[in-house]
N, C-alpha and C. Protein backbone atom coordinates (compact mmCIF):
# COMPACT_ATOMS: atom_id res chain seq x y z
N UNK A 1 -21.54 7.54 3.03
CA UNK A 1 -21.41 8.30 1.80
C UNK A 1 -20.82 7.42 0.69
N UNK A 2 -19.76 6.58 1.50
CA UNK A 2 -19.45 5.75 -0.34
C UNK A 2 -20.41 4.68 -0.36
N UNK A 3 -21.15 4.16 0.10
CA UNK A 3 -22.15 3.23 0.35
C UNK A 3 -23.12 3.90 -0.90
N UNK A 4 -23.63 5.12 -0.62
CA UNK A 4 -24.33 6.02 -1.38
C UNK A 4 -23.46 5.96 -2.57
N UNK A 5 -22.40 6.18 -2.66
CA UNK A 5 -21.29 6.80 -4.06
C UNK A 5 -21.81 5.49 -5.01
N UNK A 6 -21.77 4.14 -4.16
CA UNK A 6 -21.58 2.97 -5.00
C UNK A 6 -22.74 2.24 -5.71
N UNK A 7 -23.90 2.68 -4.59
CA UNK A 7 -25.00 2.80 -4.96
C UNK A 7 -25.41 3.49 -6.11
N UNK A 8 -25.00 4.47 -6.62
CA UNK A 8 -25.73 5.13 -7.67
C UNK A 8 -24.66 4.74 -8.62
N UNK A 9 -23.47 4.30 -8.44
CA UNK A 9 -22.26 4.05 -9.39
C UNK A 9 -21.84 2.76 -9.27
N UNK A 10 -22.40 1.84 -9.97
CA UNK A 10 -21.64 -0.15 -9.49
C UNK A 10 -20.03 0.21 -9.40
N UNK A 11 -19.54 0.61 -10.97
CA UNK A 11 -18.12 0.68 -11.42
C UNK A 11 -17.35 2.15 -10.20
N UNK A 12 -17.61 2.34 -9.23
CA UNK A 12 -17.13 3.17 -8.92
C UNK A 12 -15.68 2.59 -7.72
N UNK A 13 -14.89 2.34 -8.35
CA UNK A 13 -13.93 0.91 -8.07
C UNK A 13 -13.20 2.04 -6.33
N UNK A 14 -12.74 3.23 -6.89
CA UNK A 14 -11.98 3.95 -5.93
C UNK A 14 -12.98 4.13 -4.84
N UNK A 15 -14.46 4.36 -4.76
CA UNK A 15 -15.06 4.47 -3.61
C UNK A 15 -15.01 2.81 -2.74
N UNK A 16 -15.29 1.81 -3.92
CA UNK A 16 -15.57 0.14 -3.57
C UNK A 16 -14.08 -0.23 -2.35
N UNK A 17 -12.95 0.60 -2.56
CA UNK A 17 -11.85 0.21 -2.33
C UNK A 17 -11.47 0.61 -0.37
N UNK A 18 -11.85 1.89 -1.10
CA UNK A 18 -12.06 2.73 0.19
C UNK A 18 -13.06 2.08 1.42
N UNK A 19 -13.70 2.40 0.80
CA UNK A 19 -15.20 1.47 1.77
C UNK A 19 -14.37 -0.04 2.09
N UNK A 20 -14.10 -0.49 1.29
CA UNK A 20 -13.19 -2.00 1.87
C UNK A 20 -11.99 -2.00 3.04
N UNK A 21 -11.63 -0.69 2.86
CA UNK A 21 -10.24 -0.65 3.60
C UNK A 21 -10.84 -0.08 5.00
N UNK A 22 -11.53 0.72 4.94
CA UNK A 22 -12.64 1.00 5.98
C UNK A 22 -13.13 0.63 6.81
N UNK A 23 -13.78 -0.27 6.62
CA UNK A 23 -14.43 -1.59 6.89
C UNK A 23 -13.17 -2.39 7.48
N UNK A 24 -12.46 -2.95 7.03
CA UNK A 24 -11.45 -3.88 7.44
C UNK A 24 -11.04 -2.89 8.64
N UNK A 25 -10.23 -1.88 8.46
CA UNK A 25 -10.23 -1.08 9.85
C UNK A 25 -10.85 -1.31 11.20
N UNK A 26 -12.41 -1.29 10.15
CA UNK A 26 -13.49 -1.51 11.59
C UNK A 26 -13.80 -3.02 12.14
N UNK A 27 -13.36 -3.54 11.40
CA UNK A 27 -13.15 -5.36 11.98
C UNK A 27 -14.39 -5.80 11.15
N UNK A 28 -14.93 -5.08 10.42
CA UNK A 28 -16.20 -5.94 9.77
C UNK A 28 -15.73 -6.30 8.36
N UNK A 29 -15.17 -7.43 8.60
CA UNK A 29 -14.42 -8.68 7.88
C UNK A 29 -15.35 -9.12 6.63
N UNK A 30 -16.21 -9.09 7.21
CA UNK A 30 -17.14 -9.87 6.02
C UNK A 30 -17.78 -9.08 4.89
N UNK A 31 -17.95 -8.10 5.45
CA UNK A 31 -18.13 -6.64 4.26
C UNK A 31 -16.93 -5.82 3.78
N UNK A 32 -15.72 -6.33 4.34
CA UNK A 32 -14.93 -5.70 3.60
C UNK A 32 -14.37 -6.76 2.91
N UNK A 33 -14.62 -8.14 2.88
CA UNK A 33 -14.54 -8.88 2.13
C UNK A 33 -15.30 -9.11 0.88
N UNK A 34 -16.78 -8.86 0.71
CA UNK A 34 -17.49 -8.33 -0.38
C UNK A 34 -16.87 -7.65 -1.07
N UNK A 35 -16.57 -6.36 -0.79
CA UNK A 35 -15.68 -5.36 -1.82
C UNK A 35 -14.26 -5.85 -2.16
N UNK A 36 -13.41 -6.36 -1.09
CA UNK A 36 -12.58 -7.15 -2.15
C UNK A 36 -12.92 -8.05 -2.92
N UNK A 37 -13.46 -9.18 -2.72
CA UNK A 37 -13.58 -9.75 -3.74
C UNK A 37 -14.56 -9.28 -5.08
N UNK A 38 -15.36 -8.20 -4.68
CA UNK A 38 -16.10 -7.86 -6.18
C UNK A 38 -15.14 -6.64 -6.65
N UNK A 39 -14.14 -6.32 -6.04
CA UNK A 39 -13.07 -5.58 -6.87
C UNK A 39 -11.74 -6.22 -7.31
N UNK A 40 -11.68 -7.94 -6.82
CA UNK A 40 -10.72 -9.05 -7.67
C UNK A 40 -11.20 -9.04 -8.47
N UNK A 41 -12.50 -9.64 -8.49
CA UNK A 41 -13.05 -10.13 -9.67
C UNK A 41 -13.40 -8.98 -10.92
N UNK A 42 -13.30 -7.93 -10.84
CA UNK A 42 -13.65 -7.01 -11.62
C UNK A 42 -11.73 -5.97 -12.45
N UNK A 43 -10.99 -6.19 -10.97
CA UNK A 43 -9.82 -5.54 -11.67
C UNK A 43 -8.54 -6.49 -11.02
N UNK A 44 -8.89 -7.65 -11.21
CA UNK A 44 -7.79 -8.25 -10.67
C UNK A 44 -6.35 -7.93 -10.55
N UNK A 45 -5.84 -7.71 -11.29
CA UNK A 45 -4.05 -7.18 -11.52
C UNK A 45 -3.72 -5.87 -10.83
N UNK A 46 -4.64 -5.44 -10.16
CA UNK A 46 -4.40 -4.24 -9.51
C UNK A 46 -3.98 -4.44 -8.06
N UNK A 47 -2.56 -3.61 -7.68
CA UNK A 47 -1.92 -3.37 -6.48
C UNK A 47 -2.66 -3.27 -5.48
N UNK A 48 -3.71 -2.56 -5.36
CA UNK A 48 -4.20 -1.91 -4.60
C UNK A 48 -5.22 -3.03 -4.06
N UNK A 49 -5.69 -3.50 -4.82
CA UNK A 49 -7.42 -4.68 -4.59
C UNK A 49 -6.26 -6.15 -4.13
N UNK A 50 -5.35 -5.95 -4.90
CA UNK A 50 -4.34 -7.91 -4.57
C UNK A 50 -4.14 -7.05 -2.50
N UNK A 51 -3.69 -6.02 -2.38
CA UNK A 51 -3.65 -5.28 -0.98
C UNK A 51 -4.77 -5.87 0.07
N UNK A 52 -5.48 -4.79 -0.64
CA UNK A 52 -6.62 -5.25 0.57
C UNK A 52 -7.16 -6.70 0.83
N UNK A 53 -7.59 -7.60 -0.67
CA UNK A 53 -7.46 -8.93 -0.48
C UNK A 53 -6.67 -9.58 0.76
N UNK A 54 -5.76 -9.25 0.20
CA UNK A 54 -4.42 -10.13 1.45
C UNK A 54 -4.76 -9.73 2.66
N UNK A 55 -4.62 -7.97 2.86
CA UNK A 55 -5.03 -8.32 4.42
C UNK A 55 -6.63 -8.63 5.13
N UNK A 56 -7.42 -8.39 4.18
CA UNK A 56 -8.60 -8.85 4.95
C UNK A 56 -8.83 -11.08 4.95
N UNK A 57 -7.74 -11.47 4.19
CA UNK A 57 -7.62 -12.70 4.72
C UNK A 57 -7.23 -12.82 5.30
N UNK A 58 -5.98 -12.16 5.85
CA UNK A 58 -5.07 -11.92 6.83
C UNK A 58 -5.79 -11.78 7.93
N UNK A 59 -6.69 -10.80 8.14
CA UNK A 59 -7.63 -10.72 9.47
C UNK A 59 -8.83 -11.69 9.58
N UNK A 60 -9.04 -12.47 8.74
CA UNK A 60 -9.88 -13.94 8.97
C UNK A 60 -9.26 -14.45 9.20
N UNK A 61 -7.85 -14.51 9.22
CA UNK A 61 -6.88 -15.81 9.62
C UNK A 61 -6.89 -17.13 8.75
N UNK A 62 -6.90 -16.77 7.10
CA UNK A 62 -6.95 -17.47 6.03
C UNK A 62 -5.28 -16.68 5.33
N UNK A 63 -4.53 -17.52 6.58
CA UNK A 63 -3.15 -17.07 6.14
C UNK A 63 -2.59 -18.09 5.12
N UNK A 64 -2.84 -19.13 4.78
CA UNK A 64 -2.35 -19.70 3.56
C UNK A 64 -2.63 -18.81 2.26
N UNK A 65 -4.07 -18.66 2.05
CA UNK A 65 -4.40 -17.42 0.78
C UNK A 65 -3.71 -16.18 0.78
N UNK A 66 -3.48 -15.75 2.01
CA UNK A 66 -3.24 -14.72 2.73
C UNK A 66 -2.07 -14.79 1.77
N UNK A 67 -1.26 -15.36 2.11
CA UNK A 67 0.48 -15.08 1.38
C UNK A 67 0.50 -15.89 0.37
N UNK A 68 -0.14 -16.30 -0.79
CA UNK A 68 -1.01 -16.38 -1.64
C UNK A 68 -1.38 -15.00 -2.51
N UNK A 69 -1.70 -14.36 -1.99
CA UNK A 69 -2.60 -12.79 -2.59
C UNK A 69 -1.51 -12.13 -2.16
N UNK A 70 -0.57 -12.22 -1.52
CA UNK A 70 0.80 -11.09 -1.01
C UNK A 70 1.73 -11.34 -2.16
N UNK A 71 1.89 -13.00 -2.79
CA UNK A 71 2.51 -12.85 -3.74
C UNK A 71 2.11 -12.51 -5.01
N UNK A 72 1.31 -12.53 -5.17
CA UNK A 72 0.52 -12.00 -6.35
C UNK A 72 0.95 -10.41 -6.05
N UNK A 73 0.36 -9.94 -5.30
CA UNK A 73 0.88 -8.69 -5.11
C UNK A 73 2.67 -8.08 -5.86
N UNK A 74 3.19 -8.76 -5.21
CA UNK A 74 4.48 -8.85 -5.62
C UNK A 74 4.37 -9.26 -7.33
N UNK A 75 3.95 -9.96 -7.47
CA UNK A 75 4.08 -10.32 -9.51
C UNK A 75 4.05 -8.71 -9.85
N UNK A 76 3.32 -8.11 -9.45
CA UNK A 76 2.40 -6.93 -9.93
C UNK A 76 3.55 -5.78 -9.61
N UNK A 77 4.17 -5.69 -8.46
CA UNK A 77 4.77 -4.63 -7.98
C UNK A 77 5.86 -4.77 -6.88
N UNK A 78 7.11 -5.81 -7.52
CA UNK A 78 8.09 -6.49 -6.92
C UNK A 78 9.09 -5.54 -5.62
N UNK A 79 8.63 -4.36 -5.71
CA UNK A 79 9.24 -3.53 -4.74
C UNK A 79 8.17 -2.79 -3.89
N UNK A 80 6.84 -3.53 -3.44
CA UNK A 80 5.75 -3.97 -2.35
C UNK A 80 6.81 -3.52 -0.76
N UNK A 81 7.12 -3.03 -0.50
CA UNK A 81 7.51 -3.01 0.72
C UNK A 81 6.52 -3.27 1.87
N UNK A 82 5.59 -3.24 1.67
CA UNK A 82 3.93 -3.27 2.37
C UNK A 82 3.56 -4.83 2.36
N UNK A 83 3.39 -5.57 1.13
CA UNK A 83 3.55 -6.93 0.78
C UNK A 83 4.25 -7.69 1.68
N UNK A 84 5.81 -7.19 1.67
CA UNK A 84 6.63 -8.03 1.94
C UNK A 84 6.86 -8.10 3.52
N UNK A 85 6.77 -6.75 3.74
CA UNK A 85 6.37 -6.63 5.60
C UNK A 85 4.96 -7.63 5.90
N UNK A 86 4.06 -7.63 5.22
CA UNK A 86 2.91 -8.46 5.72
C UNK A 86 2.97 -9.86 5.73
N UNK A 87 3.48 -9.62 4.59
CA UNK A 87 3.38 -11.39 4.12
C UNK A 87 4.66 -12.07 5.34
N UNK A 88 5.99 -11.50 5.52
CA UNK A 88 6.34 -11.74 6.86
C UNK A 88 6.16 -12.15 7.91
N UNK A 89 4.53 -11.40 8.29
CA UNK A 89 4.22 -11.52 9.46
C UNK A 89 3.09 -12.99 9.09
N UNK A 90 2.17 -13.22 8.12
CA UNK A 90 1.80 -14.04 7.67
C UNK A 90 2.99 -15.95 7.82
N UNK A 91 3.79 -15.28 6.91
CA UNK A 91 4.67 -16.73 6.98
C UNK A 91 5.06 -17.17 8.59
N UNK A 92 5.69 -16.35 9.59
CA UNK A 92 6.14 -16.62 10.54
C UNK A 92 5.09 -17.30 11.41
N UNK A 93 3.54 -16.79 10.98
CA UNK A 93 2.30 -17.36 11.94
C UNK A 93 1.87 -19.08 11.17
N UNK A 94 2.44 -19.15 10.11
CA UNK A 94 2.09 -20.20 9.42
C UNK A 94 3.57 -21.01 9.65
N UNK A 95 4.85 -20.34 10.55
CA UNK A 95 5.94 -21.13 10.94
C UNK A 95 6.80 -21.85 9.82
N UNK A 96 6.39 -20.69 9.14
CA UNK A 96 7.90 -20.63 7.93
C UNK A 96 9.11 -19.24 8.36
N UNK A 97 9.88 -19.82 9.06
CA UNK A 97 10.68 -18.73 9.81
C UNK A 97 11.69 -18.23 8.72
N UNK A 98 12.44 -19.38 8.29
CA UNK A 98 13.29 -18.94 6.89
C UNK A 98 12.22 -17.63 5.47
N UNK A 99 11.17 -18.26 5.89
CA UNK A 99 10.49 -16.99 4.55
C UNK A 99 10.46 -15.94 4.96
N UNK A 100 9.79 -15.75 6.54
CA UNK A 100 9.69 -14.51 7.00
C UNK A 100 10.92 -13.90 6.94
N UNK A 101 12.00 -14.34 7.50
CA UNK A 101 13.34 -13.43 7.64
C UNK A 101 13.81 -13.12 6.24
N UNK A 102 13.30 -13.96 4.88
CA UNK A 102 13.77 -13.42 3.75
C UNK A 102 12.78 -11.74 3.40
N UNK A 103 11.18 -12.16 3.61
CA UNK A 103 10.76 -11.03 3.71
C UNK A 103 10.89 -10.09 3.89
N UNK A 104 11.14 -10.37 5.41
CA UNK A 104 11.57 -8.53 5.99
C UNK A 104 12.77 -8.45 5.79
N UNK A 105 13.68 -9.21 5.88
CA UNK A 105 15.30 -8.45 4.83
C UNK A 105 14.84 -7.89 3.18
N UNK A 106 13.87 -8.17 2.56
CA UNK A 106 13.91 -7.76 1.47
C UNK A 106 13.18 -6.29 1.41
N UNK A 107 12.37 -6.05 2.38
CA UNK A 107 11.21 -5.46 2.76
C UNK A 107 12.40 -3.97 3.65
N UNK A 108 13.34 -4.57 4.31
CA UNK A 108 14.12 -3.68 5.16
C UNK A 108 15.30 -2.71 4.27
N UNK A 109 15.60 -4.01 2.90
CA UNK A 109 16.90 -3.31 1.99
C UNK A 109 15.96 -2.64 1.03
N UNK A 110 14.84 -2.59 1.00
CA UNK A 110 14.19 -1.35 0.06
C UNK A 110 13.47 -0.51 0.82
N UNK A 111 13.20 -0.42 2.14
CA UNK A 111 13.40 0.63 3.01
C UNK A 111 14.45 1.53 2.64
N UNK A 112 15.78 0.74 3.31
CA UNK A 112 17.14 1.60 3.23
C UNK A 112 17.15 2.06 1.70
N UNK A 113 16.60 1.77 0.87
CA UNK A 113 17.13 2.55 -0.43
C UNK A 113 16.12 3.59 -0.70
N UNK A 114 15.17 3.69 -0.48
CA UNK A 114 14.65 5.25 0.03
C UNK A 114 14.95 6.30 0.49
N UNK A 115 15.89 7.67 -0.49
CA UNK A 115 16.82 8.31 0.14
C UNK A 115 16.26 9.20 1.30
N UNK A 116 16.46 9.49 2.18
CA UNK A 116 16.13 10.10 3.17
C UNK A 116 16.22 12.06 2.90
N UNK A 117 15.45 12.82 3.05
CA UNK A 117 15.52 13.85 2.38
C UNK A 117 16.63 15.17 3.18
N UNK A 118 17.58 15.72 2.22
CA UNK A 118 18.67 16.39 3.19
C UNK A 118 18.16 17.36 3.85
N UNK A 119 18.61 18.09 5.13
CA UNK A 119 18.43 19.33 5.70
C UNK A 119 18.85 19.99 5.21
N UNK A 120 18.27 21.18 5.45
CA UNK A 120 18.63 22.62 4.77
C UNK A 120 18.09 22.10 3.35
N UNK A 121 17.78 21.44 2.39
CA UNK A 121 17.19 21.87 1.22
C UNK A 121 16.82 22.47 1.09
N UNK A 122 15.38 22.59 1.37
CA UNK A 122 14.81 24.08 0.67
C UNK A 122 15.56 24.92 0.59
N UNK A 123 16.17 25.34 1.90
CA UNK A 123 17.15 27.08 2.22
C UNK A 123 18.09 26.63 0.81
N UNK A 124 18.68 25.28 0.40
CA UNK A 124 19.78 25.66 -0.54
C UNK A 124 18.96 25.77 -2.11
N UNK A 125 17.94 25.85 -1.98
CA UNK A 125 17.27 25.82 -3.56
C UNK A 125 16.98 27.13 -3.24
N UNK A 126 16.50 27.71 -2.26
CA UNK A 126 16.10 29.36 -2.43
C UNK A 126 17.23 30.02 -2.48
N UNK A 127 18.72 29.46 -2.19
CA UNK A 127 19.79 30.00 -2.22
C UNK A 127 20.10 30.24 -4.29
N UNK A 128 19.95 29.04 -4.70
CA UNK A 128 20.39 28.62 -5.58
C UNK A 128 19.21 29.60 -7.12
N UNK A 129 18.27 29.60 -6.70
CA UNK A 129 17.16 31.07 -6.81
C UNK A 129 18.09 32.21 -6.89
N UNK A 130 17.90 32.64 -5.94
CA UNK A 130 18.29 33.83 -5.64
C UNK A 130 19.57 33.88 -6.24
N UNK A 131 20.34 33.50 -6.52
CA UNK A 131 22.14 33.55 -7.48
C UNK A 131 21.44 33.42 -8.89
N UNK A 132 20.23 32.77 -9.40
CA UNK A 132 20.17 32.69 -10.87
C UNK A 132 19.08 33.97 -11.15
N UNK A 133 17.98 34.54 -9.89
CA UNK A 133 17.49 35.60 -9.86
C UNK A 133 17.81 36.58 -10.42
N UNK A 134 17.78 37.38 -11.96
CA UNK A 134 18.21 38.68 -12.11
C UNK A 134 17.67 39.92 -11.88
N UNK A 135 16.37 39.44 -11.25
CA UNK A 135 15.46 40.77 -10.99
C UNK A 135 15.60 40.54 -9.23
N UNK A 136 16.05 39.97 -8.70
CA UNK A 136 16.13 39.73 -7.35
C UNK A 136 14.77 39.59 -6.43
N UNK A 137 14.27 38.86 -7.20
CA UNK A 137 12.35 38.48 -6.79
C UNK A 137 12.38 37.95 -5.70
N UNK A 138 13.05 36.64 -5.45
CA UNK A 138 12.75 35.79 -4.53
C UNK A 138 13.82 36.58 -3.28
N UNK A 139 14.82 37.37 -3.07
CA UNK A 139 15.22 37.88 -1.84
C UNK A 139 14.37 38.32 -0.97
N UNK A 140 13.70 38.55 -1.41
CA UNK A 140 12.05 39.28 0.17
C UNK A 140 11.10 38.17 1.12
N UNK A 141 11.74 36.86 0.15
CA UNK A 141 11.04 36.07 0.72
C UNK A 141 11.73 34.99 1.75
């Protein structure tokens, strides 16, 4: 179907992307390499296309480019937690051990700053409802 989508639409970048990530999934490297690179070359500066780039070099085992296109990534969107976990695993196979461990420490302290969401919320916002409620709407629910 996006094969079809892209077919009747060249510029149809979100199906081109999909179908790439797809593809890479399915190990067919070389067609999901087509769509990345005709979606570099068409929207280069984008998070999403510098993404898939990287890892479908990543799965040719063109790990020099590979973390290459991870940093680029990063120019674009310096808090990549995705980037920086990959490119990790990239440097350590290319036996840069000092990069990798900067990676995933950087990759791990913007994990941890992702607040974790409290229990009981909801119940205290329907609480917090229901006290500003003057018709007493939301009590039945």
């Amino acid at each position: 179907m996006l094969t079809e989508a892209i077919g009747k639409r060249d510029d149809f970048y979100a199906a081109r992307l999909l179908r790439g990530s797809i593809l890479l999934d399915q190990a067919q490297l070389s067609e999901a390499e087509l769509d990345a690179t005709f979606l570099y070359e068409h929207i280069p500066g984008n998070e999403d296309v510098l993404l898939l780039k990287a890892r479908v070099e990543k799965a040719q085992g063109k790990m020099e480019e590979a973390e290459q296109t991870y940093g680029k990534v990063m120019d674009v969107n310096p808090f990549s937690i995705d980037a920086y976990r990959e490119r990790s695993e990239v440097r350590r196979s290319l036996g840069d051990s000092a990069g990798a461990a900067e990676d995933e420490a950087a990759a791990k302290e913007m994990g941890a700053e992702i607040p974790e969401p409290s229990e009981g919320i909801e119940q205290k916002i329907k609480e917090k409802m229901q006290q500003m409620d003057p018709y007493k709407v939301f009590h039945n629910e």
